[in-house]
Protein backbone atom coordinates (compact mmCIF):
# COMPACT_ATOMS: atom_id res chain seq x y z
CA UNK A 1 82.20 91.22 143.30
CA UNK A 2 82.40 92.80 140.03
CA UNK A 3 84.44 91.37 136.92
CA UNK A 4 87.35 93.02 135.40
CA UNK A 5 86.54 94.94 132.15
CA UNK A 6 89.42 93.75 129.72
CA UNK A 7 91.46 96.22 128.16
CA UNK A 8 91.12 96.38 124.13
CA UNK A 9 94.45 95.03 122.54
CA UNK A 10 96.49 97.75 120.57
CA UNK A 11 97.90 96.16 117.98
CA UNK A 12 98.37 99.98 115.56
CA UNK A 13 99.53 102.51 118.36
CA UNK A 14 100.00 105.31 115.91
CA UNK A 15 96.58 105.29 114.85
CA UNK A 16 94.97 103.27 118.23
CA UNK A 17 93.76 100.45 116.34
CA UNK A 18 92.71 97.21 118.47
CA UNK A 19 92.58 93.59 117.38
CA UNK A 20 88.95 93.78 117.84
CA UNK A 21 88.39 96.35 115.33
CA UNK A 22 90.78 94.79 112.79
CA UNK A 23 88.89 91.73 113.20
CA UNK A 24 85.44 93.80 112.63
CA UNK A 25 87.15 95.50 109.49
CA UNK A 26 88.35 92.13 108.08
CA UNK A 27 84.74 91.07 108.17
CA UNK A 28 83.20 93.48 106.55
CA UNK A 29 85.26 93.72 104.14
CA UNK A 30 84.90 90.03 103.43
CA UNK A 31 81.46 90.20 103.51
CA UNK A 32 80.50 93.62 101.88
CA UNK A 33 83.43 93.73 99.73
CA UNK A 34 84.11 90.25 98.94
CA UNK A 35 88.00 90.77 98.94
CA UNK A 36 90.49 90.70 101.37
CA UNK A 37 93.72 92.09 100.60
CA UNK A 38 96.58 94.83 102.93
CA UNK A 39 95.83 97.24 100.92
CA UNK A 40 91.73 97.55 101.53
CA UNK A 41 92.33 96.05 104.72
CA UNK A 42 94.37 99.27 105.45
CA UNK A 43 91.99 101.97 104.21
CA UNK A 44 89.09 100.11 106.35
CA UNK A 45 90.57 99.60 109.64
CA UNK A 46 93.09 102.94 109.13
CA UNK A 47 95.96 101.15 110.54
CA UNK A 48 99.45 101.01 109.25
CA UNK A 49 98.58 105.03 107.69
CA UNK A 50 99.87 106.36 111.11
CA UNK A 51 103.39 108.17 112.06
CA UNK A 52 105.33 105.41 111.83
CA UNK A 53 103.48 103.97 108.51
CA UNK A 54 103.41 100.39 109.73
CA UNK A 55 106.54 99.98 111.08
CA UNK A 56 105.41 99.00 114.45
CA UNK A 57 102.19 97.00 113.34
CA UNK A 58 102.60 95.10 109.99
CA UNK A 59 103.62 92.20 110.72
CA UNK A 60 100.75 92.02 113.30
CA UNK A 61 98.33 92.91 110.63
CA UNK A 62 99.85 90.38 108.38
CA UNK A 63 99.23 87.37 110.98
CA UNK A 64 95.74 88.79 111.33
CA UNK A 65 94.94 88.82 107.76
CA UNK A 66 95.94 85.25 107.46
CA UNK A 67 94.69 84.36 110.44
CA UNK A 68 90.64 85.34 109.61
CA UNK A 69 91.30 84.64 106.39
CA UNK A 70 92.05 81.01 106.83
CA UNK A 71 89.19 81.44 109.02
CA UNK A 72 86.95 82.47 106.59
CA UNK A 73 87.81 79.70 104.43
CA UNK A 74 89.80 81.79 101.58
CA UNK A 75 92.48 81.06 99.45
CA UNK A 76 95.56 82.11 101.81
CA UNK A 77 98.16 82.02 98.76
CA UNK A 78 96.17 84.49 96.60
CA UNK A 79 96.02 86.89 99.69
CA UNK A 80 98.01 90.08 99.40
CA UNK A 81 99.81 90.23 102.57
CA UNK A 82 101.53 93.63 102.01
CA UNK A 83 100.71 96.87 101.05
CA UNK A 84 101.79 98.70 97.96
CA UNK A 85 104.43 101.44 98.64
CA UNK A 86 103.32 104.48 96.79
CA UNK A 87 106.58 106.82 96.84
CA UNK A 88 106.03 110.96 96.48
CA UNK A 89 105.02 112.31 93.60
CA UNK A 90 107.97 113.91 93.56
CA UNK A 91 111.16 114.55 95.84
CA UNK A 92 110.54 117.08 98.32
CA UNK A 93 114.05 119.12 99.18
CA UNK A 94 115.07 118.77 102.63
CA UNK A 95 115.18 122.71 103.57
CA UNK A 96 111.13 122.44 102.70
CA UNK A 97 111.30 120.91 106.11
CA UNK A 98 113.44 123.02 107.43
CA UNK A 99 111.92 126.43 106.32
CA UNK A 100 114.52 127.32 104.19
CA UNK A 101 114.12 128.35 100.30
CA UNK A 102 116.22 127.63 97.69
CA UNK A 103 119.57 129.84 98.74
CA UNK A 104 119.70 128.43 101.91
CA UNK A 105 118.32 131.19 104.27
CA UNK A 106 115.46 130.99 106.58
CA UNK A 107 112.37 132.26 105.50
C-alpha cells in the first residue's frame, strides 16, 4: 500500500504560492534578514504582487506572519502586518487601455 502524497496548500493563487513556501520565506527572512515585516515578506515569497494584488490572499498572509512570528518569539505589536500601497507615478488615461490617443480614435 502506498501513502497519499499531500497536496501543497495554495494560499496566493495568482502567483501559486503555498503555505509551505511562505513559511520557508518567513524564515529566512528572520534569520538572514533579521526583520519580519509584509512588505519584505512580500518581495521574498512573491505573493500578494499577483493579478489580483492581494485581494484573495492577505489576510492569509497576515495570520501567517503573526502566526511564525509569535513562533519565533518576536515582538507581534511592532510587526507590520500590511503592505505599503505605492499608487502610480502618475494617472494613466483610460483610452491608454483601450488603444485610443488623445482625440478619441483608435490607433
Amino acid at each position: 500500500m502506498s501513502e497519499k502524497k499531500m497536496e501543497p496548500t495554495i494560499v496566493c493563487r495568482c502567483m501559486d504560492v503555498s503555505l509551505e513556501e511562505m513559511i520557508g520565506a518567513f524564515q529566512v527572512m528572520v534569520k538572514y534578514l533579521g526583520i519580519a515585516d509584509a512588505d519584505t515578506f512580500k518581495r521574498i515569497s512573491s505573493a500578494m504582487t499577483g493579478y489580483c494584488q492581494g485581494r484573495g490572499c492577505m489576510q492569509h498572509l497576515q495570520r501567517i506572519l503573526f502566526s511564525e512570528a509569535k513562533k519565533a518569539g518576536i515582538d507581534v505589536s511592532k510587526l507590520r502586518l500590511v503592505p505599503k500601497k505605492r499608487p502610480p507615478l502618475q494617472p494613466t488615461p483610460i483610452g491608454v487601455y483601450a488603444r485610443l490617443d488623445t482625440a478619441g480614435e483608435e490607433k
